[in-house]
C-alpha atoms as a PDB file:
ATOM      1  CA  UNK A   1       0.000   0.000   0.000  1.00  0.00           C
ATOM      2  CA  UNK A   2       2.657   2.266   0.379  1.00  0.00           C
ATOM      3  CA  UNK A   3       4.158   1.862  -2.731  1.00  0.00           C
ATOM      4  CA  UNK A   4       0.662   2.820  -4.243  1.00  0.00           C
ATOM      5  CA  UNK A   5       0.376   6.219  -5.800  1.00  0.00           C
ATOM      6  CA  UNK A   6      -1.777   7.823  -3.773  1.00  0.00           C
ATOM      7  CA  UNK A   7      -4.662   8.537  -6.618  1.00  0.00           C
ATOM      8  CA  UNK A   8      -4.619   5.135  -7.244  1.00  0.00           C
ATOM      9  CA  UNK A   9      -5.020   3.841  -3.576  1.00  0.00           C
ATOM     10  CA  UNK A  10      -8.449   2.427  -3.561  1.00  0.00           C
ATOM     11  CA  UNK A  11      -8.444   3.217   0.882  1.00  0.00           C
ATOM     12  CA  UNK A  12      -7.585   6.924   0.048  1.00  0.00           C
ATOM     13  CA  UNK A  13     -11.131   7.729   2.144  1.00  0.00           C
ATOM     14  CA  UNK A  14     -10.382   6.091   4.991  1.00  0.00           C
ATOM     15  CA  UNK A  15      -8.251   7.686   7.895  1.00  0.00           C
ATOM     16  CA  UNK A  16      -4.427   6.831   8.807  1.00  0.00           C
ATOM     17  CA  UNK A  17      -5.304   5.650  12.434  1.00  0.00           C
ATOM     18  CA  UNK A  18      -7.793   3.048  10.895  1.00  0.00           C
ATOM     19  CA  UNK A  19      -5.734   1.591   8.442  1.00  0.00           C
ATOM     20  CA  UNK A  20      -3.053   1.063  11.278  1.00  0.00           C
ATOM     21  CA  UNK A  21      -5.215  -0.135  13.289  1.00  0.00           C
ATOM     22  CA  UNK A  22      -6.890  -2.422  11.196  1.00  0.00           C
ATOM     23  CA  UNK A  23      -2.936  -4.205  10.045  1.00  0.00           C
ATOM     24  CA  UNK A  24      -1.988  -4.141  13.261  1.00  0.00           C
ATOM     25  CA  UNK A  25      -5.102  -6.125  14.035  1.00  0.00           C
ATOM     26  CA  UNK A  26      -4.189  -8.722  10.979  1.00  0.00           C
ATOM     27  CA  UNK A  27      -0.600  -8.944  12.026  1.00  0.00           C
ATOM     28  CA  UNK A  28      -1.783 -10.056  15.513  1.00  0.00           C
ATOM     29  CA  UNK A  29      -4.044 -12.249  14.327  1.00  0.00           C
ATOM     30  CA  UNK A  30      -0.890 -14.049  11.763  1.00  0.00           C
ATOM     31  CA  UNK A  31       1.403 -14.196  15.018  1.00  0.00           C
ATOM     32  CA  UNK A  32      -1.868 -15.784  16.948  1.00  0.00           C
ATOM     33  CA  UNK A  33      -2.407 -18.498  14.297  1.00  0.00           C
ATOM     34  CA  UNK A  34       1.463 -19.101  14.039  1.00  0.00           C
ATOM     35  CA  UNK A  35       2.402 -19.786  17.523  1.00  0.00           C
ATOM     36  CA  UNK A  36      -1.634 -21.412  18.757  1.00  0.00           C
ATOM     37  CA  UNK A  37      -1.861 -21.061  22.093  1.00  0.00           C
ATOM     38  CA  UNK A  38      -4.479 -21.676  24.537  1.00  0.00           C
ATOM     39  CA  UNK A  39      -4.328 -18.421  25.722  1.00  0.00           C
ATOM     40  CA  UNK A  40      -2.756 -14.962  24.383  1.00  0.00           C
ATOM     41  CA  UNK A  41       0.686 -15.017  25.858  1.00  0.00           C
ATOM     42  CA  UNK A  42       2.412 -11.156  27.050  1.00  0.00           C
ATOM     43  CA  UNK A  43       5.037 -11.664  24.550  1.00  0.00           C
ATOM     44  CA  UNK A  44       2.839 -11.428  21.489  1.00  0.00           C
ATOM     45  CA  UNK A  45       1.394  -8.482  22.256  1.00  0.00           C
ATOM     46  CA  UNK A  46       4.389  -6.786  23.554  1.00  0.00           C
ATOM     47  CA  UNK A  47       6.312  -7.675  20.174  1.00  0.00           C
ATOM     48  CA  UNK A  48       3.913  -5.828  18.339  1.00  0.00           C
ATOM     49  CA  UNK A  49       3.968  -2.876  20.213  1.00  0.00           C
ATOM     50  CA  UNK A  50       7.616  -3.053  20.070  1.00  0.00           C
ATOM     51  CA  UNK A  51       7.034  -2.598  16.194  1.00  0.00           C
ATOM     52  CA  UNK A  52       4.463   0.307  16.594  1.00  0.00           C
ATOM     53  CA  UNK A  53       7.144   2.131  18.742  1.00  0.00           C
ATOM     54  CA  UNK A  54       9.848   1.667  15.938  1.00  0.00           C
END
């Protein structure tokens, strides 16, 4: 998406927050179905806060 000029980006309506929000949201839920767990470990969701920080 970010290589997408941006007349051409088709989510060009919808606001900056949301779209990080909403990949943040789909790169949890990858790390969640590639390590299963019965139950949402600390280090998951401190590793992806460690990439919204970067």
């Amino acid at each position: 998406m970010a290589l997408i000029p941006h007349r051409f980006d088709p989510t060009r309506f919808i606001n900056d927050k949301v779209k990080h929000a909403l990949t943040f949201m789909v790169l949890f839920l990858l790390l969640d179905l590639a390590w299963p767990t019965t139950n949402t470990p600390l280090w998951k969701t401190i590793s992806l806060f460690s990439l919204w920080a970067y």
